[in-house]
N, C-alpha and C. Protein backbone atom coordinates (compact mmCIF):
# COMPACT_ATOMS: atom_id res chain seq x y z
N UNK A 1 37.90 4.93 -4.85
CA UNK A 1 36.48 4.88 -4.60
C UNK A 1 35.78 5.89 -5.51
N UNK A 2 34.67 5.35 -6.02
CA UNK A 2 33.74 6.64 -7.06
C UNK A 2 33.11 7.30 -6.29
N UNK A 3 32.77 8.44 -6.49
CA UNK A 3 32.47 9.34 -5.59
C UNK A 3 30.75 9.73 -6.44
N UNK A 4 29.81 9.41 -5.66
CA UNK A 4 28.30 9.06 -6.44
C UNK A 4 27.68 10.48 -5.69
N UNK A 5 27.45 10.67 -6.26
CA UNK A 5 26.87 12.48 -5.67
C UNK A 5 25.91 13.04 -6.81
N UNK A 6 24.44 13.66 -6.34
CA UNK A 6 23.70 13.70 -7.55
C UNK A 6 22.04 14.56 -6.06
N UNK A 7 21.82 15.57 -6.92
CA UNK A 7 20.86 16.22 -6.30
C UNK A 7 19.50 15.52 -5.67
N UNK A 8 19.19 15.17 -4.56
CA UNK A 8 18.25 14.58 -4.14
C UNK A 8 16.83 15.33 -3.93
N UNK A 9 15.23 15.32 -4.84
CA UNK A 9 14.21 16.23 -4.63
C UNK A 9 13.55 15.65 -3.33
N UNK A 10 13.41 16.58 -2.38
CA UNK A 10 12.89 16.44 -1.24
C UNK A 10 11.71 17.47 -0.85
N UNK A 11 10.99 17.46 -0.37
CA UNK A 11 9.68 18.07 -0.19
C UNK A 11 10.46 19.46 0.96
N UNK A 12 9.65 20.45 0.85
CA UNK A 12 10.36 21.48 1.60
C UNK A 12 10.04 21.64 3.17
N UNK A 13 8.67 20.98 3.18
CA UNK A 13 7.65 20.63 4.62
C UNK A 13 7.57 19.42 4.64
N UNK A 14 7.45 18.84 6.03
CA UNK A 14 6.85 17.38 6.20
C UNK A 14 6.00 17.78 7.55
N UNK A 15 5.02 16.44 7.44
CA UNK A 15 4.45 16.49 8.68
C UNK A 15 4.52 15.01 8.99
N UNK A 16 5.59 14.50 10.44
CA UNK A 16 5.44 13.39 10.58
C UNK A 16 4.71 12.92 11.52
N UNK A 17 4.05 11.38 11.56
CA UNK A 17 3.23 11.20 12.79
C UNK A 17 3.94 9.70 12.65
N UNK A 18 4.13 9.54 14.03
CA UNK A 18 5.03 8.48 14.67
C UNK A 18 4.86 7.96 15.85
N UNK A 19 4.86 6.93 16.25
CA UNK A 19 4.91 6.38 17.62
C UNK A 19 6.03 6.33 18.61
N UNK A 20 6.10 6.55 20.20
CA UNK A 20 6.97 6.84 20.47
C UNK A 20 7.03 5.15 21.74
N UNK A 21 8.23 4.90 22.46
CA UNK A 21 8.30 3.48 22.63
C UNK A 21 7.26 3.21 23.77
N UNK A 22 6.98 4.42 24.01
CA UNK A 22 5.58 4.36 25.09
C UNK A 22 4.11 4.28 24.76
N UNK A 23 4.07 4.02 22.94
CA UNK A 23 2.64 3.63 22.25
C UNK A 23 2.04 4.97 21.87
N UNK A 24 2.75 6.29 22.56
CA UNK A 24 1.67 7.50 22.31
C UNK A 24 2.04 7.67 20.74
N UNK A 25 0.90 8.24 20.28
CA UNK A 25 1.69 8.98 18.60
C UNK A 25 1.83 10.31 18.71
N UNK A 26 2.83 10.50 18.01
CA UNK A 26 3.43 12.31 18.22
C UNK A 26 3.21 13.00 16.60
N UNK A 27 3.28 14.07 16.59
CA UNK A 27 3.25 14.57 15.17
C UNK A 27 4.58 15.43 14.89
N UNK A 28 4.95 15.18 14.22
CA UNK A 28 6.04 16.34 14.30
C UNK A 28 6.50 17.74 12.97
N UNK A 29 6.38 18.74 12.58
CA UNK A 29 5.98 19.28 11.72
C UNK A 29 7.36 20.00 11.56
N UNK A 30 8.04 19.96 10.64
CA UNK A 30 9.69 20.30 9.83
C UNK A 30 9.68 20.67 8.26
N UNK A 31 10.16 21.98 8.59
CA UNK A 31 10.61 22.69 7.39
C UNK A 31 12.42 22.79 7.46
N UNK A 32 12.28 23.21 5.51
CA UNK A 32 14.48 23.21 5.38
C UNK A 32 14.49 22.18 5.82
N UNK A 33 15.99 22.12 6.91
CA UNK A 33 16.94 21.01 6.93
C UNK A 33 16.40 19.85 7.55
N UNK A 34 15.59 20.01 8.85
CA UNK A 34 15.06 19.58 9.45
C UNK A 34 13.92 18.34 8.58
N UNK A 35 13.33 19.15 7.43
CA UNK A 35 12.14 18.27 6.97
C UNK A 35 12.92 17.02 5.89
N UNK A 36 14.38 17.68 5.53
CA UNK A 36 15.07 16.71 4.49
C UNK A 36 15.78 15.98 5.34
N UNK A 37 16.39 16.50 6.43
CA UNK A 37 16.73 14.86 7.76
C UNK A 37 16.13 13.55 8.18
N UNK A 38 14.85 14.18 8.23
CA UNK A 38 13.38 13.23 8.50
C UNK A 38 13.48 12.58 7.16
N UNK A 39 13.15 13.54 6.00
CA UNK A 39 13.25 12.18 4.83
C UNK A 39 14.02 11.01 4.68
N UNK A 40 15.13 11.66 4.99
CA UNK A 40 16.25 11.05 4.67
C UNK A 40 16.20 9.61 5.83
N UNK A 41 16.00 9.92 6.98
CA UNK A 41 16.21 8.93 8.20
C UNK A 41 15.15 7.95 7.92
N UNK A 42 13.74 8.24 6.81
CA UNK A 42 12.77 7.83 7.03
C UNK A 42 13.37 6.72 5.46
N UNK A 43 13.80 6.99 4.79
CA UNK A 43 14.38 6.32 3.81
C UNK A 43 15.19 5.36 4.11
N UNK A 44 16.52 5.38 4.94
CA UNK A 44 16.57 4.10 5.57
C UNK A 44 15.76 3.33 6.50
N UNK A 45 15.16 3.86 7.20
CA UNK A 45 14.09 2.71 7.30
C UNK A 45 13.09 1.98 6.91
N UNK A 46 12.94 3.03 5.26
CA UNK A 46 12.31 1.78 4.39
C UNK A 46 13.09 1.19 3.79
N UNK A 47 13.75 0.86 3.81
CA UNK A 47 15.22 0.75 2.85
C UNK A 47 15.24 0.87 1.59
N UNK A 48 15.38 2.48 1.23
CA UNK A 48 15.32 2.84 0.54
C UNK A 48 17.11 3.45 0.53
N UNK A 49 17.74 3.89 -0.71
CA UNK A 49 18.68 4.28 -1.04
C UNK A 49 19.14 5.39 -1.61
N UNK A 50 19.88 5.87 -1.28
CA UNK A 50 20.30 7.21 -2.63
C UNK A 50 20.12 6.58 -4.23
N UNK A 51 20.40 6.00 -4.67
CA UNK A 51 20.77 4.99 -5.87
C UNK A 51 19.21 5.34 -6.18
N UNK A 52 18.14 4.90 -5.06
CA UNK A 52 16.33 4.63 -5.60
C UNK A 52 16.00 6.26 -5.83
N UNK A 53 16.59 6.92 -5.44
CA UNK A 53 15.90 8.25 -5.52
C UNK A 53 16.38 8.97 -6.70
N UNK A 54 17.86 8.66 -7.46
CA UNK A 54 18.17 9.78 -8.64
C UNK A 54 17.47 9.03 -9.86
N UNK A 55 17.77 9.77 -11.22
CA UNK A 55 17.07 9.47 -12.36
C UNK A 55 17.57 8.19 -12.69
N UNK A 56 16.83 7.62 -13.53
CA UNK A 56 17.15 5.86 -14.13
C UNK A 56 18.91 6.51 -14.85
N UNK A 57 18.53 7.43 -15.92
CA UNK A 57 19.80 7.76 -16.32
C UNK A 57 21.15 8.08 -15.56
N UNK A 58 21.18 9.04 -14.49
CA UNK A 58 21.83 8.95 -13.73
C UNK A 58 22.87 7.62 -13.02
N UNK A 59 21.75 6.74 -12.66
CA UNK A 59 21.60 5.47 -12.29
C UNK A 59 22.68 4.59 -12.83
N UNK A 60 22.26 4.59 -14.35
CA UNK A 60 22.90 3.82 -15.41
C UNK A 60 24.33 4.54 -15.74
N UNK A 61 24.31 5.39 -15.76
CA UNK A 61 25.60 6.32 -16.13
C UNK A 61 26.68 5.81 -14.60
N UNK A 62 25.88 5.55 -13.35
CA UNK A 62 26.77 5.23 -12.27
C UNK A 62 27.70 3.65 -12.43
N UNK A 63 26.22 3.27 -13.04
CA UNK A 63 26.84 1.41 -13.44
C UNK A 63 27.79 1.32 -14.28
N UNK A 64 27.36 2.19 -15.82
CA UNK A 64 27.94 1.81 -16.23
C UNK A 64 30.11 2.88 -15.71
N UNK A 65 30.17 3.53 -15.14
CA UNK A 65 30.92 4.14 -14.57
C UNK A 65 31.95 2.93 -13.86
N UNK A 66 30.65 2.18 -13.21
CA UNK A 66 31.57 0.95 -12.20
C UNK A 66 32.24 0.21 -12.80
N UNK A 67 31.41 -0.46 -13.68
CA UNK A 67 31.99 -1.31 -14.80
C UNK A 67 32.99 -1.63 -15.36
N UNK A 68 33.38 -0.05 -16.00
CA UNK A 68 34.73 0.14 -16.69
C UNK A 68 35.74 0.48 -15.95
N UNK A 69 35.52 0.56 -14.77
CA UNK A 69 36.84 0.74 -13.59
C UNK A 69 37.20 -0.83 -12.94
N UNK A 70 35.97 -1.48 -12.45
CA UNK A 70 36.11 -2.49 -12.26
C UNK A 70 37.25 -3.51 -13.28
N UNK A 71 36.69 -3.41 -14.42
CA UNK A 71 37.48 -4.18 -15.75
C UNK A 71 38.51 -3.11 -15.95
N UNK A 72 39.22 -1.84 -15.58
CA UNK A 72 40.30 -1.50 -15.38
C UNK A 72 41.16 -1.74 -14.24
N UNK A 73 40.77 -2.63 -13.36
CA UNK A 73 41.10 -2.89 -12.07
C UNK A 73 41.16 -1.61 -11.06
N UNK A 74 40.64 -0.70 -11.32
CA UNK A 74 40.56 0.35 -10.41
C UNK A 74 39.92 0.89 -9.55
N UNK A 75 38.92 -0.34 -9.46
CA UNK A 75 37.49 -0.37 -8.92
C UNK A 75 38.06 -0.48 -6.65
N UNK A 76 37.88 0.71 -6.02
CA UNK A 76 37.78 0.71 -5.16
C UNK A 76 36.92 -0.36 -4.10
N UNK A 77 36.39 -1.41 -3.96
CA UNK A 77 34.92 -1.85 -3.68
C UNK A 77 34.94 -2.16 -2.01
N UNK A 78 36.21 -1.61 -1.66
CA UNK A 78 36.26 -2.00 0.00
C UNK A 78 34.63 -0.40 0.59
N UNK A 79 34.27 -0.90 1.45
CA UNK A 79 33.41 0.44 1.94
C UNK A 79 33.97 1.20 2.20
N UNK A 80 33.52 2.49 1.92
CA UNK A 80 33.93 4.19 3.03
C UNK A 80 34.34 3.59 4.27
N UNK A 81 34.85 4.21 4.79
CA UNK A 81 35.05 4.40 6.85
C UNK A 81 34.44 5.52 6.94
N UNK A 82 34.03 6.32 5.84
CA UNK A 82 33.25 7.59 6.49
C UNK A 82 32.03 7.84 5.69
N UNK A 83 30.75 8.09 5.84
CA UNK A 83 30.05 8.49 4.83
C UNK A 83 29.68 10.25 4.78
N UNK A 84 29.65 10.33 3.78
CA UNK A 84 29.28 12.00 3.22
C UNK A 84 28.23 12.55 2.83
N UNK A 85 27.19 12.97 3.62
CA UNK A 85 25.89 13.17 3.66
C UNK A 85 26.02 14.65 3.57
């Protein structure tokens, strides 16, 4: 399996406002780890990806990475059982 790992820029504050299943809206205000969790959780639910967030170059350097393993037959492509966040 390739191992895709690459610095993600995340804002250092967030302020979120959200609905809760009872219709009220809440705000919720997170700095550090807390404010890059929220990003992060808020990214899969746009479905958004690690892949959408690093540089185009990066990106391309991953493809083309796959590529030549794939056509070496070495291409891992079953999924993780674990992911590494």
């Amino acid at each position: 399996m390739i191992d895709y790992t690459a610095d993600v820029e995340r804002a250092a504050r967030v302020l979120v406002r959200a609905w809760t299943v009872d219709e009220k809206e809440i705000e919720i205000e997170a700095d550090e780890l807390l404010a890059v969790a929220l990003q992060h959780e808020i990214d899969h639910l746009d479905g958004k990806l690690f892949i959408d967030r690093i540089s185009r170059i990066k990106r391309e350097l991953y493809k083309r990475k796959l590529k030549k393993l794939i056509k070496e037959g070495k291409a891992d492509l079953e999924r993780p059982s674990a992911v590494r966040i």
